[in-house]
N, C-alpha and C. Protein backbone atom coordinates (compact mmCIF):
# COMPACT_ATOMS: atom_id res chain seq x y z
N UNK A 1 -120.00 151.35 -88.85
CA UNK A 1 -119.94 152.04 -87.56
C UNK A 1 -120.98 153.15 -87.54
N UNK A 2 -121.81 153.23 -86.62
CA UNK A 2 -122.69 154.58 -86.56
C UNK A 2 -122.23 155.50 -85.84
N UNK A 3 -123.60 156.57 -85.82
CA UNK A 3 -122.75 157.82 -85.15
C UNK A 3 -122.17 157.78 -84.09
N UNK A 4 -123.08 157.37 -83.34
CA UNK A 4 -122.47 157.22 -82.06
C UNK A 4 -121.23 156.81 -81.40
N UNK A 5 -120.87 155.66 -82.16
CA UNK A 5 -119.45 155.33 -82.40
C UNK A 5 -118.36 155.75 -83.35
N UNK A 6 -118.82 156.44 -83.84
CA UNK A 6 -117.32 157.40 -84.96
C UNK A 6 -116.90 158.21 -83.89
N UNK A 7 -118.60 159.21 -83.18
CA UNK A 7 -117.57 160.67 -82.41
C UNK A 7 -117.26 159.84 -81.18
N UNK A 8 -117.75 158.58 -80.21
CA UNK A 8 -116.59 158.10 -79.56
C UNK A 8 -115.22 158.02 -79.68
N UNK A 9 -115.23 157.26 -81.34
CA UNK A 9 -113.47 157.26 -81.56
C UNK A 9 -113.41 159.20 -81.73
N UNK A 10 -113.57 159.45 -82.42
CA UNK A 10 -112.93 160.67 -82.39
C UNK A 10 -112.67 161.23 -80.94
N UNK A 11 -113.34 161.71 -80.17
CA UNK A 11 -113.28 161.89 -78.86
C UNK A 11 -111.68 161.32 -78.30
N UNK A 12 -111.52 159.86 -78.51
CA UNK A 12 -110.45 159.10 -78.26
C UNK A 12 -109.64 159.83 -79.13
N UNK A 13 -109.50 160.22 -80.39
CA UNK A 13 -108.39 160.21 -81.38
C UNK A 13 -107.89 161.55 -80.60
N UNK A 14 -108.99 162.80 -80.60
CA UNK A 14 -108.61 164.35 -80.53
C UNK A 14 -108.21 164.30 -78.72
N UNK A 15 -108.16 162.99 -77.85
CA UNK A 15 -108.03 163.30 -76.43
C UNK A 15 -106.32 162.64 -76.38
N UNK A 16 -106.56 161.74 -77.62
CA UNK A 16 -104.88 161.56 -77.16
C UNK A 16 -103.58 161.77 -77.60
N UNK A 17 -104.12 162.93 -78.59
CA UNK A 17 -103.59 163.82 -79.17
C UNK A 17 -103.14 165.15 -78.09
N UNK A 18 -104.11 165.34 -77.23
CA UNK A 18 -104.31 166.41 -76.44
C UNK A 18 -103.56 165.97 -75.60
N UNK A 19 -103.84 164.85 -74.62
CA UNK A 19 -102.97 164.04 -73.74
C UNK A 19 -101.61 164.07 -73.99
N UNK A 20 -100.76 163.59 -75.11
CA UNK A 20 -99.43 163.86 -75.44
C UNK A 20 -99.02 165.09 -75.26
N UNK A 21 -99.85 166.12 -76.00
CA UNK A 21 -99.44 167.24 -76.34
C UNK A 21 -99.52 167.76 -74.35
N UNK A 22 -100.08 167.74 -73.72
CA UNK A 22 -100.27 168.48 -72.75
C UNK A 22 -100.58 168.26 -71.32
N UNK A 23 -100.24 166.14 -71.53
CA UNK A 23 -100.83 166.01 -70.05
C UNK A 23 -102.04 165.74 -69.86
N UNK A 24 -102.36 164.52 -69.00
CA UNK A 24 -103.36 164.74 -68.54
C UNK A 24 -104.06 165.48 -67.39
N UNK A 25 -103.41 166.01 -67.37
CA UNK A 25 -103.41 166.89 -65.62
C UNK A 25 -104.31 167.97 -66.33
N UNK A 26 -103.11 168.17 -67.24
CA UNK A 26 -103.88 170.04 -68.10
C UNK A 26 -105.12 169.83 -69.12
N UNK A 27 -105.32 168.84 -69.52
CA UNK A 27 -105.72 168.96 -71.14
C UNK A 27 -107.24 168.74 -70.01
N UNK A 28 -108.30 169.50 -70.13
CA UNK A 28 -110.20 169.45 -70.04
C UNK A 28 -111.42 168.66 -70.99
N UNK A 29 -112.34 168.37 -70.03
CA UNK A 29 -113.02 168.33 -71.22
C UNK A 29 -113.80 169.08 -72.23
N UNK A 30 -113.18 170.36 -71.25
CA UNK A 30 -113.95 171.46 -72.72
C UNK A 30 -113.06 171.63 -73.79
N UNK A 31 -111.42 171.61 -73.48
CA UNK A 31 -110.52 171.25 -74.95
C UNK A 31 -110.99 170.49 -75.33
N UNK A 32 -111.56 169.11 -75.33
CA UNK A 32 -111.38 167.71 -75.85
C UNK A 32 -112.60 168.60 -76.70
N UNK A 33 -113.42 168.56 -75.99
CA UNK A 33 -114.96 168.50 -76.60
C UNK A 33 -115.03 169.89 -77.91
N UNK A 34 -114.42 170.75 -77.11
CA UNK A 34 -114.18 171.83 -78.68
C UNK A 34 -113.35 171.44 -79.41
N UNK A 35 -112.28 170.69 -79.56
CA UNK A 35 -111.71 170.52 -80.99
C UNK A 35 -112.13 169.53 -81.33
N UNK A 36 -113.32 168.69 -80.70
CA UNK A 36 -114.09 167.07 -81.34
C UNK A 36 -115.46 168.57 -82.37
N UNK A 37 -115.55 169.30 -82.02
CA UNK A 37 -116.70 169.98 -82.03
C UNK A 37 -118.22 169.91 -81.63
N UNK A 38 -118.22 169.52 -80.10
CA UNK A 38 -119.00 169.13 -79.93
C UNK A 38 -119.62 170.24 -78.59
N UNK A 39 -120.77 170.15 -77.59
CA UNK A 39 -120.67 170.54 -76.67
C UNK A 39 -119.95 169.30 -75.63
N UNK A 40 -119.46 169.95 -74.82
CA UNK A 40 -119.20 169.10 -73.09
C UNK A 40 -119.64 168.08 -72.98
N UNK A 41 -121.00 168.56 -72.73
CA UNK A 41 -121.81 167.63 -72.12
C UNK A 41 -122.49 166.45 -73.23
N UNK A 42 -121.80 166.42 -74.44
CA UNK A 42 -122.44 165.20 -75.49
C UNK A 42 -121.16 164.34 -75.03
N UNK A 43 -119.95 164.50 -73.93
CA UNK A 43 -118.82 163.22 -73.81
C UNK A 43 -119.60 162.33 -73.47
N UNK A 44 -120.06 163.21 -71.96
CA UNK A 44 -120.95 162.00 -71.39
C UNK A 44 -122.18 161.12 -71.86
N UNK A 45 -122.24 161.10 -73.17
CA UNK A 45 -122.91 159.74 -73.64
C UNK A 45 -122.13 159.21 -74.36
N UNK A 46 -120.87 159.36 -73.95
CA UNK A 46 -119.79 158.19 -74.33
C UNK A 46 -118.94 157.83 -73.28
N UNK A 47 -118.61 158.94 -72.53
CA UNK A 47 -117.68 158.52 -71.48
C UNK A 47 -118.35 159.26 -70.19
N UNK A 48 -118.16 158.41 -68.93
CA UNK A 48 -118.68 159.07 -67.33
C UNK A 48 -117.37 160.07 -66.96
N UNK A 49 -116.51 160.36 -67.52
CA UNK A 49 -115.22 161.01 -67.08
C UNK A 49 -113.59 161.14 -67.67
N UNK A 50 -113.36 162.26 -67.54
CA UNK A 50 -112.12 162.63 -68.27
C UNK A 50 -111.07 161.19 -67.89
N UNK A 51 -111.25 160.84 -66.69
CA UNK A 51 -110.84 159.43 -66.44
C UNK A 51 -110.92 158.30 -67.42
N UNK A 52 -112.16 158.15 -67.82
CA UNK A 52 -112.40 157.03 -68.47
C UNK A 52 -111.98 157.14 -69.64
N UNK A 53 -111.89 158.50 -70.17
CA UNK A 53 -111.44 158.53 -71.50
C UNK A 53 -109.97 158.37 -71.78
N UNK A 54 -109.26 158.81 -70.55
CA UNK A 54 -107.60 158.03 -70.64
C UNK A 54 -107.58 156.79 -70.49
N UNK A 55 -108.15 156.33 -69.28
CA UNK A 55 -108.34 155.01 -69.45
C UNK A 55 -108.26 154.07 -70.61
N UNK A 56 -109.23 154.47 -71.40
CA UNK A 56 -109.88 153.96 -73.08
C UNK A 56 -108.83 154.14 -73.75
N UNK A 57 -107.95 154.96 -73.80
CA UNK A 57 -106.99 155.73 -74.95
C UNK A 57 -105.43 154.87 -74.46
N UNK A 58 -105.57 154.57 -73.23
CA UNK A 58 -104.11 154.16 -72.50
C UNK A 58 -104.31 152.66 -73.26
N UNK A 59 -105.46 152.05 -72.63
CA UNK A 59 -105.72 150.90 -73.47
C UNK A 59 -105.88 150.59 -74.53
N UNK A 60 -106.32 151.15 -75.52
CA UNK A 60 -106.04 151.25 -77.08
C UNK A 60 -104.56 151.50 -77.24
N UNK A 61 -103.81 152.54 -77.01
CA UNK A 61 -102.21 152.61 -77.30
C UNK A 61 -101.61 151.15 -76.99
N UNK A 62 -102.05 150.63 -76.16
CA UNK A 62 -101.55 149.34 -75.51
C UNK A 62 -101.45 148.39 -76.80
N UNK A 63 -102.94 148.37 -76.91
CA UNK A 63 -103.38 147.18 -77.62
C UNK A 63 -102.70 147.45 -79.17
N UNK A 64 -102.45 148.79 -79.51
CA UNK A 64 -101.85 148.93 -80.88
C UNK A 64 -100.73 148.90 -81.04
N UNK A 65 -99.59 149.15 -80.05
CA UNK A 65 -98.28 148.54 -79.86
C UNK A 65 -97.99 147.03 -80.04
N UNK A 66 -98.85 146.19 -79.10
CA UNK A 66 -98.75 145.08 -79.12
C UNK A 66 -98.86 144.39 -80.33
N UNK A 67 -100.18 144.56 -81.12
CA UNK A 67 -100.27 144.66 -82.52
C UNK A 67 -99.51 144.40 -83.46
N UNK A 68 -99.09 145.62 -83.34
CA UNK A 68 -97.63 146.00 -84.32
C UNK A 68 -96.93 144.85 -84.47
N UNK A 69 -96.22 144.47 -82.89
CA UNK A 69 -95.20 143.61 -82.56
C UNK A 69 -95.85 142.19 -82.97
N UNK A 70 -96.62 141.85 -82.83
CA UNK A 70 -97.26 140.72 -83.27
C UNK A 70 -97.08 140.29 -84.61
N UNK A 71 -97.99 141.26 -85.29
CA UNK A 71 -98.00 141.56 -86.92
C UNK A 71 -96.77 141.49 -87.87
N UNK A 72 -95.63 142.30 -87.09
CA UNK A 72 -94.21 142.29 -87.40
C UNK A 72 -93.40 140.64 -87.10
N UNK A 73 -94.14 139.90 -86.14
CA UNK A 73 -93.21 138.51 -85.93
C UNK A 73 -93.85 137.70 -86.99
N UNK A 74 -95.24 137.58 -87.03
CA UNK A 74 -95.59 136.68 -88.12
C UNK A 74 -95.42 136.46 -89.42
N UNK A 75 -94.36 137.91 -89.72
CA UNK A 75 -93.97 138.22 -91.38
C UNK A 75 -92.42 137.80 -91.09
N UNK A 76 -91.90 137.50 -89.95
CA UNK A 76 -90.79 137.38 -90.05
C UNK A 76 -90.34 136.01 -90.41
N UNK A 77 -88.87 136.18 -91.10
CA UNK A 77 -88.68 134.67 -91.67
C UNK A 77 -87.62 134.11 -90.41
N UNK A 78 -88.29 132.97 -89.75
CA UNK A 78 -87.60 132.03 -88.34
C UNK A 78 -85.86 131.81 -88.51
N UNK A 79 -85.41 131.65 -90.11
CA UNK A 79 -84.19 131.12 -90.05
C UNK A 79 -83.45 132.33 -90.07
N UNK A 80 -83.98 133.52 -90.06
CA UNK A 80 -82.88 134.79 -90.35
C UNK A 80 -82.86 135.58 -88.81
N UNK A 81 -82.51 134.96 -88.11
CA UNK A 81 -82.82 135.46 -86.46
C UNK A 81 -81.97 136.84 -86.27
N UNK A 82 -80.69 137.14 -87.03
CA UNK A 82 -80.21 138.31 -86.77
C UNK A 82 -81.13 139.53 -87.57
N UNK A 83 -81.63 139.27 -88.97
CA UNK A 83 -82.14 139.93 -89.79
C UNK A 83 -83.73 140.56 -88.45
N UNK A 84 -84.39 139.41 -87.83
CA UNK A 84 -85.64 139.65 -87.39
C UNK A 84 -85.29 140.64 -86.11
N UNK A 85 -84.11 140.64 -85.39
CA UNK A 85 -83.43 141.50 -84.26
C UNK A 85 -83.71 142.87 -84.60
N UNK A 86 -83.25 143.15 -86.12
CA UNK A 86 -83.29 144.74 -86.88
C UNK A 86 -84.51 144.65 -86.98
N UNK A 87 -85.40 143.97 -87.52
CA UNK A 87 -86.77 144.11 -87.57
C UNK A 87 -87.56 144.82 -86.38
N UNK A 88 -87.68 144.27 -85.19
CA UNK A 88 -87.84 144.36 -84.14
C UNK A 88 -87.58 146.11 -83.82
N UNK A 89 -86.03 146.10 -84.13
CA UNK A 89 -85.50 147.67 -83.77
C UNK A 89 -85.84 148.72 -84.86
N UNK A 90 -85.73 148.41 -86.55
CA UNK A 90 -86.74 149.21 -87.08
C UNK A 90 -88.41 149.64 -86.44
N UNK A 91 -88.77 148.58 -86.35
CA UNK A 91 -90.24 148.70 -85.90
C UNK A 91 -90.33 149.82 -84.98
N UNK A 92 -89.63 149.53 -83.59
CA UNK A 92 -89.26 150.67 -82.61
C UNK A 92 -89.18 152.27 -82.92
N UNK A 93 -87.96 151.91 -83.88
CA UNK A 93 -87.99 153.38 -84.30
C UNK A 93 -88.84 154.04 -84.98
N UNK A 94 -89.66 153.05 -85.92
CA UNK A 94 -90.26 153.40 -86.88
C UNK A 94 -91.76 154.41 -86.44
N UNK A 95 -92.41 153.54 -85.16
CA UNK A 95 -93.24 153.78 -84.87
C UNK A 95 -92.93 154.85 -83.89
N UNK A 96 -92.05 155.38 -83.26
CA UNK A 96 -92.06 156.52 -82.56
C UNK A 96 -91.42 157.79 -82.82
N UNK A 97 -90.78 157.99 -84.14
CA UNK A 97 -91.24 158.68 -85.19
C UNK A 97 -92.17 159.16 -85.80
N UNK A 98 -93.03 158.14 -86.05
CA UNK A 98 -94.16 158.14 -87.21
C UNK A 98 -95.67 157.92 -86.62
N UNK A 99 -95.83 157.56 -85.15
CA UNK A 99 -97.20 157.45 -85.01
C UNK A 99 -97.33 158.49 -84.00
N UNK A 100 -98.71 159.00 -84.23
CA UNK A 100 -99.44 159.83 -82.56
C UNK A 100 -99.06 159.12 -81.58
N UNK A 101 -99.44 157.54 -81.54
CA UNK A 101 -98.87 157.55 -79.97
C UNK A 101 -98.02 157.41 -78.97
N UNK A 102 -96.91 157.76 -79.70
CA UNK A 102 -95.79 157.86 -79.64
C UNK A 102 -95.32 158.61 -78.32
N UNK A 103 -95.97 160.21 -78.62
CA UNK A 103 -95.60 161.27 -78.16
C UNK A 103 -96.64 161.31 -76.28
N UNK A 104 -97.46 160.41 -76.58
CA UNK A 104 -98.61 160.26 -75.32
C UNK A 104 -97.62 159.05 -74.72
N UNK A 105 -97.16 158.04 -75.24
CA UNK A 105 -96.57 156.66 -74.61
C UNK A 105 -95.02 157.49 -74.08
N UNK A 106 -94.26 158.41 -74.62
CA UNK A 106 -93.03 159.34 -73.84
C UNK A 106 -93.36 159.69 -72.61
N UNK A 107 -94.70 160.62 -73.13
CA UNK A 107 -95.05 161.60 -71.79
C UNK A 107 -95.33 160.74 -70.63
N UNK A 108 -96.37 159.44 -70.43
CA UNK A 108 -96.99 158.59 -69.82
C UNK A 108 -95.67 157.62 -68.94
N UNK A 109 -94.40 157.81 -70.03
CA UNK A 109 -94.06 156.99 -69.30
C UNK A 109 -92.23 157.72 -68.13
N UNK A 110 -92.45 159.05 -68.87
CA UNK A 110 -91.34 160.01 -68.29
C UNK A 110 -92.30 160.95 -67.04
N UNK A 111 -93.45 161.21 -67.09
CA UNK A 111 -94.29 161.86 -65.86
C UNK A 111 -96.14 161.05 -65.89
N UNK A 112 -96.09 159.49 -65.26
CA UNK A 112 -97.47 159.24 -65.35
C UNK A 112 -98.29 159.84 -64.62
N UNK A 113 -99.53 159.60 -64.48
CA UNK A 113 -100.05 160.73 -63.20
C UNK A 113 -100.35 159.75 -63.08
N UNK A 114 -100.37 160.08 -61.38
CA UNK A 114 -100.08 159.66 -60.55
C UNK A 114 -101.38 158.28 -59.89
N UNK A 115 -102.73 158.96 -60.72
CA UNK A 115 -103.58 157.78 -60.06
C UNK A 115 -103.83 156.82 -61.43
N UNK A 116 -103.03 156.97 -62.26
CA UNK A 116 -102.94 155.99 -63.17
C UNK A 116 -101.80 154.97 -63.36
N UNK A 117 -100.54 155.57 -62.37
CA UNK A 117 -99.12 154.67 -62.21
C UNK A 117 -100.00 152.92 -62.63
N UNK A 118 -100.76 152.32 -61.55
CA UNK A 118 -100.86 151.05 -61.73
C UNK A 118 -100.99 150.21 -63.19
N UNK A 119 -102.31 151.17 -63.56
CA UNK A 119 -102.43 150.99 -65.22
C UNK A 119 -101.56 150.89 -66.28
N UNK A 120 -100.72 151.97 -66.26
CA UNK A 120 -99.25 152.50 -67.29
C UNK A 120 -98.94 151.38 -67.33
N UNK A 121 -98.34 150.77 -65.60
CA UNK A 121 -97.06 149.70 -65.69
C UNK A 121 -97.94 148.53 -65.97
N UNK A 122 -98.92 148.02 -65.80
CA UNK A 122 -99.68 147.29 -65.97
C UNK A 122 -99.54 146.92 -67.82
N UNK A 123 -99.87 147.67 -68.38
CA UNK A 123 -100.09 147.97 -69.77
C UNK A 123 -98.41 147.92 -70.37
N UNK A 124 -97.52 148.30 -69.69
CA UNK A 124 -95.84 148.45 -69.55
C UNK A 124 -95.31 147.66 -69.97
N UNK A 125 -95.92 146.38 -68.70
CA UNK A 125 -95.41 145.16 -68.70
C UNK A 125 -95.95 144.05 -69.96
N UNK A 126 -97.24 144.33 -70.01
CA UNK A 126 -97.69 143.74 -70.69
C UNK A 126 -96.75 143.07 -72.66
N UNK A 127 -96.49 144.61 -72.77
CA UNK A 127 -96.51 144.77 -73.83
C UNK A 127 -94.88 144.68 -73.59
N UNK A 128 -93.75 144.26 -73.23
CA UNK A 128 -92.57 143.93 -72.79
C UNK A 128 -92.75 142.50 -72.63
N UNK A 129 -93.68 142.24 -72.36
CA UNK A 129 -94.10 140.38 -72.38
C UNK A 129 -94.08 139.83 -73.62
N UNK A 130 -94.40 140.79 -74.14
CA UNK A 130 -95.12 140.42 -76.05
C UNK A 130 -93.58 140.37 -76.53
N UNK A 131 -93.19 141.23 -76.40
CA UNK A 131 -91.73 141.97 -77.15
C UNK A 131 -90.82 140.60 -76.70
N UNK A 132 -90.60 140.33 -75.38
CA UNK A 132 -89.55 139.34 -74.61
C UNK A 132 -89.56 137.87 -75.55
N UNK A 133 -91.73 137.37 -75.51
CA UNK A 133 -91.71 136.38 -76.38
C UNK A 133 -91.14 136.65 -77.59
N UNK A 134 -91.45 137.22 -78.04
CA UNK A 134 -90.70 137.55 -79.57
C UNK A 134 -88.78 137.47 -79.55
N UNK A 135 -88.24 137.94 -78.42
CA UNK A 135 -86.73 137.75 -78.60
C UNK A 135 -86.53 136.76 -78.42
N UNK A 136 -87.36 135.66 -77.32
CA UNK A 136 -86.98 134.44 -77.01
C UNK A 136 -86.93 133.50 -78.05
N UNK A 137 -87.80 133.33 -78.65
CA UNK A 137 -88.10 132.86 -79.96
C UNK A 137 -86.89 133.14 -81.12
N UNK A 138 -86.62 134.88 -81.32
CA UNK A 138 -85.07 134.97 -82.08
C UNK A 138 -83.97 134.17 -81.28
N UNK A 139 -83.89 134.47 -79.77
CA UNK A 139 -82.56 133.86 -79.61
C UNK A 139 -82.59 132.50 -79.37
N UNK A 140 -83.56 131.74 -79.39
CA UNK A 140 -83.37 130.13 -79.89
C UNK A 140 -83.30 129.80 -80.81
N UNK A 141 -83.18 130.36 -81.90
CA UNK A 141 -83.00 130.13 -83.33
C UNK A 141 -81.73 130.37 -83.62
N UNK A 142 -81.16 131.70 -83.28
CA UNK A 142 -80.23 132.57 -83.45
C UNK A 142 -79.07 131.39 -82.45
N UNK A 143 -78.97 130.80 -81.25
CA UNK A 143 -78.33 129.82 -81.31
C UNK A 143 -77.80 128.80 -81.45
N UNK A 144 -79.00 127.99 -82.21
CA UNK A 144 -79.65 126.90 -83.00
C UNK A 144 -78.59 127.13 -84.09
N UNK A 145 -78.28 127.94 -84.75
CA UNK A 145 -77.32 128.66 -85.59
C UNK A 145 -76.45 128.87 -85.65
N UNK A 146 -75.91 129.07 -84.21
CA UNK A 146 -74.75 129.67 -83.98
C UNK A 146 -74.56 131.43 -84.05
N UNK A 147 -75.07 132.10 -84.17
CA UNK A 147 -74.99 133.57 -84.46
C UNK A 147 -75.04 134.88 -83.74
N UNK A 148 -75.04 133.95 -82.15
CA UNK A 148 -75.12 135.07 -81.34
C UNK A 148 -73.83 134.31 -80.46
N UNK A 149 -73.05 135.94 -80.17
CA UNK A 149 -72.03 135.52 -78.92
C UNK A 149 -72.18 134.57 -77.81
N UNK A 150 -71.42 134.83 -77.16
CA UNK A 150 -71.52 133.47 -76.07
C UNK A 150 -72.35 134.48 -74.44
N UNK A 151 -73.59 134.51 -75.36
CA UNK A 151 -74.45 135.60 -74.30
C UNK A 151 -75.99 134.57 -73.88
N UNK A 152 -76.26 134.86 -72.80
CA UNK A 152 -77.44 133.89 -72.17
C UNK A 152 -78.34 134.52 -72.60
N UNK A 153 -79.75 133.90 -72.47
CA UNK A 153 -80.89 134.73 -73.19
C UNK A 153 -81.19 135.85 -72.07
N UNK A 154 -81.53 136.05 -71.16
CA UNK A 154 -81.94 136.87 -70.32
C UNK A 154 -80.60 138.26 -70.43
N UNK A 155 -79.78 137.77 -71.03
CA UNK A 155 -79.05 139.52 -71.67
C UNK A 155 -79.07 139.40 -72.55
N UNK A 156 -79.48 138.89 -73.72
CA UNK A 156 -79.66 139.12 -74.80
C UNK A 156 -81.01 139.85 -74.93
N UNK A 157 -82.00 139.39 -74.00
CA UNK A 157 -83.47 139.89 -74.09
C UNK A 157 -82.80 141.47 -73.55
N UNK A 158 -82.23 141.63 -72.51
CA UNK A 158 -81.87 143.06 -71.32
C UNK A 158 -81.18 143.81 -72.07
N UNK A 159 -80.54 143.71 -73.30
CA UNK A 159 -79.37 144.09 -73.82
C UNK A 159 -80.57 145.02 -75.29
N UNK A 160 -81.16 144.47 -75.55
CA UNK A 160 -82.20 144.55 -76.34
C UNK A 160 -82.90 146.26 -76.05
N UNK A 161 -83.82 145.53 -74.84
CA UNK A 161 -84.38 146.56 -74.24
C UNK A 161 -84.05 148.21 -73.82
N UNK A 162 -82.38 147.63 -73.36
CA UNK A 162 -82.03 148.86 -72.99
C UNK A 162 -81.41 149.45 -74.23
N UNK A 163 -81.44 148.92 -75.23
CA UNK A 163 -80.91 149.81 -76.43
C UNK A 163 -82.33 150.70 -76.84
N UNK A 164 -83.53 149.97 -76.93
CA UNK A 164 -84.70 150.63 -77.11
C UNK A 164 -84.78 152.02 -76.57
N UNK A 165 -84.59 151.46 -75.06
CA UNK A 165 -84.74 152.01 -74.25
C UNK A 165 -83.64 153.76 -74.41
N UNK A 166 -82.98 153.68 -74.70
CA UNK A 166 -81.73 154.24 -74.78
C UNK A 166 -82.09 155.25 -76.12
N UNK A 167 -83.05 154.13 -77.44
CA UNK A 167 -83.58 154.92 -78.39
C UNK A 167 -85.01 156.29 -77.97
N UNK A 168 -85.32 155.66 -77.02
CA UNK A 168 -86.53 156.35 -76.74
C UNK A 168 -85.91 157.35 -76.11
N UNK A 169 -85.20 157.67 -75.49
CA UNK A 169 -84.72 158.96 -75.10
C UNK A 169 -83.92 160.14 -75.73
N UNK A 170 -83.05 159.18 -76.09
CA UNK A 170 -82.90 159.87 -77.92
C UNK A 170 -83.74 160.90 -78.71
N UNK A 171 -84.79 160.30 -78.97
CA UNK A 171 -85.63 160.38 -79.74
C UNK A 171 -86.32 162.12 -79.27
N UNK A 172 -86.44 162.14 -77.70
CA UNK A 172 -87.25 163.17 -76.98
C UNK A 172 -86.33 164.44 -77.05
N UNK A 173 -85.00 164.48 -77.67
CA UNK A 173 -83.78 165.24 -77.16
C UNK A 173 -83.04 166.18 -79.21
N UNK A 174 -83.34 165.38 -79.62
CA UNK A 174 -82.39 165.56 -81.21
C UNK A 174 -82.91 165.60 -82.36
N UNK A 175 -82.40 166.18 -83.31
CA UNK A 175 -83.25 166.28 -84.47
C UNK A 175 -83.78 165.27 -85.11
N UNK A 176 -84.47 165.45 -86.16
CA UNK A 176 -84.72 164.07 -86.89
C UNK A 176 -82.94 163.41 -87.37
N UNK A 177 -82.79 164.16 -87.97
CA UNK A 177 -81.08 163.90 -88.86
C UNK A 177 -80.54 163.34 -88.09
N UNK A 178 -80.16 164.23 -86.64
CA UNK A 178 -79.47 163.37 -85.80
C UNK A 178 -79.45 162.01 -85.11
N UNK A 179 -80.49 162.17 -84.77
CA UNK A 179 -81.49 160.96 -84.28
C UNK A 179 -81.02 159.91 -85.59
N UNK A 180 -81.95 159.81 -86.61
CA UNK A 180 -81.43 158.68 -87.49
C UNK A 180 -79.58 158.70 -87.22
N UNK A 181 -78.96 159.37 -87.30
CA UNK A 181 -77.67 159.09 -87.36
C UNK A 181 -76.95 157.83 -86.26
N UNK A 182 -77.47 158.57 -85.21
CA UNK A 182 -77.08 157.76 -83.98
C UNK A 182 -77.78 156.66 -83.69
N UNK A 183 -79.60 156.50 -84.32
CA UNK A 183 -79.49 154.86 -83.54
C UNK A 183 -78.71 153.89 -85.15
N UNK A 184 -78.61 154.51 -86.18
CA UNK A 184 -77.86 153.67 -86.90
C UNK A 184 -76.41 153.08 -86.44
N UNK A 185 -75.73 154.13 -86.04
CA UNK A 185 -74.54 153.89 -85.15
C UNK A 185 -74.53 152.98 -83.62
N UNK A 186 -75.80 153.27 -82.95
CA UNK A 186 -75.92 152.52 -82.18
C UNK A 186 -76.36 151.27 -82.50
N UNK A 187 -76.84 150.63 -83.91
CA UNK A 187 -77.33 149.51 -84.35
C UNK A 187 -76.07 148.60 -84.40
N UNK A 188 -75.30 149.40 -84.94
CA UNK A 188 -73.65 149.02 -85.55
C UNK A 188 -73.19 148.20 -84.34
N UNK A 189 -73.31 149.16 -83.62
CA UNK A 189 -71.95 148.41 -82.20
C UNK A 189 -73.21 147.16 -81.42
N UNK A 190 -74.69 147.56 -81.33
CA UNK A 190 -75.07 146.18 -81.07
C UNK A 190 -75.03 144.88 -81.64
N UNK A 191 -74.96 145.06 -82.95
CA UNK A 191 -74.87 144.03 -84.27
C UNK A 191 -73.74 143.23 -83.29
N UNK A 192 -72.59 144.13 -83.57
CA UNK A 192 -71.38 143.78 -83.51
C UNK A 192 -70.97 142.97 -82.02
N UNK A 193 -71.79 143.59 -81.02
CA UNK A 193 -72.08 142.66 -79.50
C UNK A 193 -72.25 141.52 -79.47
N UNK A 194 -73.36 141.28 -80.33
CA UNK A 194 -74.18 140.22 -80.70
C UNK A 194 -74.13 138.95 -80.86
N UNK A 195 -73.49 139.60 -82.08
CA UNK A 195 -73.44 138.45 -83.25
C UNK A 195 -72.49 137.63 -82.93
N UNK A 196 -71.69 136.62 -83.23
CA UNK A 196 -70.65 135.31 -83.31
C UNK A 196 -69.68 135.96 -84.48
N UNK A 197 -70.06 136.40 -85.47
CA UNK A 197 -69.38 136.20 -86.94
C UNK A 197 -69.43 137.79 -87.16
N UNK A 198 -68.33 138.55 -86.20
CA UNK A 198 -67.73 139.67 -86.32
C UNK A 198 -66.82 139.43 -87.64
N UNK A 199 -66.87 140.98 -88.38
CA UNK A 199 -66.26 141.29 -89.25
C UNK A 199 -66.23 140.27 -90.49
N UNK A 200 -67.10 139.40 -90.83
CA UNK A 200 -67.72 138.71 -91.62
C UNK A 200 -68.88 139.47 -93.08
């Protein structure tokens, strides 16, 4: 990679760092550009606008979520469909805990601004497409088996989501301690939804 392209990514790394932390409404390009250490005016031979550089950064978060989820199905073993469910929900947690973009994908998706709404959900959906294939795939196996209640796929996929979903808010509200406490507990009683072979 040459120069030119390292302080691009950087630019990206230190803007969506900034972005989480502060919005894109608030965060400039004279923040971006002083903690890249650069002047201002060297963005623009990477980017035409504070625009484009969310743009770039919304789409990279995208593409590295999806990733993940990808990366995570192809290691998974097909005959253990309840085991790959936790997989799925580790992953979740794992990564919004533990990665930067975590804290930009909260903010983006609890206050987007406003001339980027199309993009977000765009990028939203996308990556809920990825995730959906991936359950569809567990819960044809997982009935193939026998191992899931007498639940249709389209709530098994909904049932899924909104536990995520349910984690991600969590997550914005409680300590670390706590947080682990409760989606473990909340893992418990979904298991237990789930599955066919309660108390087994």
């Amino acid at each position: 990679m040459n120069m030119k392209n390292d302080n691009k990514q950087l630019i990206k790394d230190v803007a969506l760092d900034l972005f989480g932390q502060k919005g894109y409404e608030d965060t400039s390009l004279t923040e971006i550009a002083n903690a890249v250490g650069i002047k201002k005016p060297s963005i623009y031979n990477h980017f035409r606008s504070k625009e484009d550089i969310f743009m770039e950064v919304i789409e990279d978060l995208s593409v590295s979520e999806v990733n993940a989820y990808k990366n995570a199905s192809k290691k998974m073993n097909i005959n253990e469909p309840l085991k790959n469910v936790r997989i799925l929900f580790d992953l979740f947690c794992h990564r919004l805990v533990t990665t930067k973009e975590a804290l930009l994908w909260k903010r983006v998706t609890f206050f987007p601004p406003e001339v980027f709404k199309d993009l977000i959900q765009k990028q939203f959906i996308h990556f809920e497409q990825v995730t959906t294939a991936i359950l569809v795939s567990i819960y044809q196996e997982g009935q193939k088996q026998k191992l899931f209640s007498d639940i249709e796929e389209d709530e098994f996929i909904a049932s899924f989501l909104c536990l995520v979903d349910g984690v991600f808010l969590e997550h914005h509200y409680y300590t670390e301690e706590i947080f682990r406490q409760r989606i473990e507990s909340a893992w418990k009683v979904y298991e237990l939804g789930i599955s066919s072979r309660k108390g087994e």
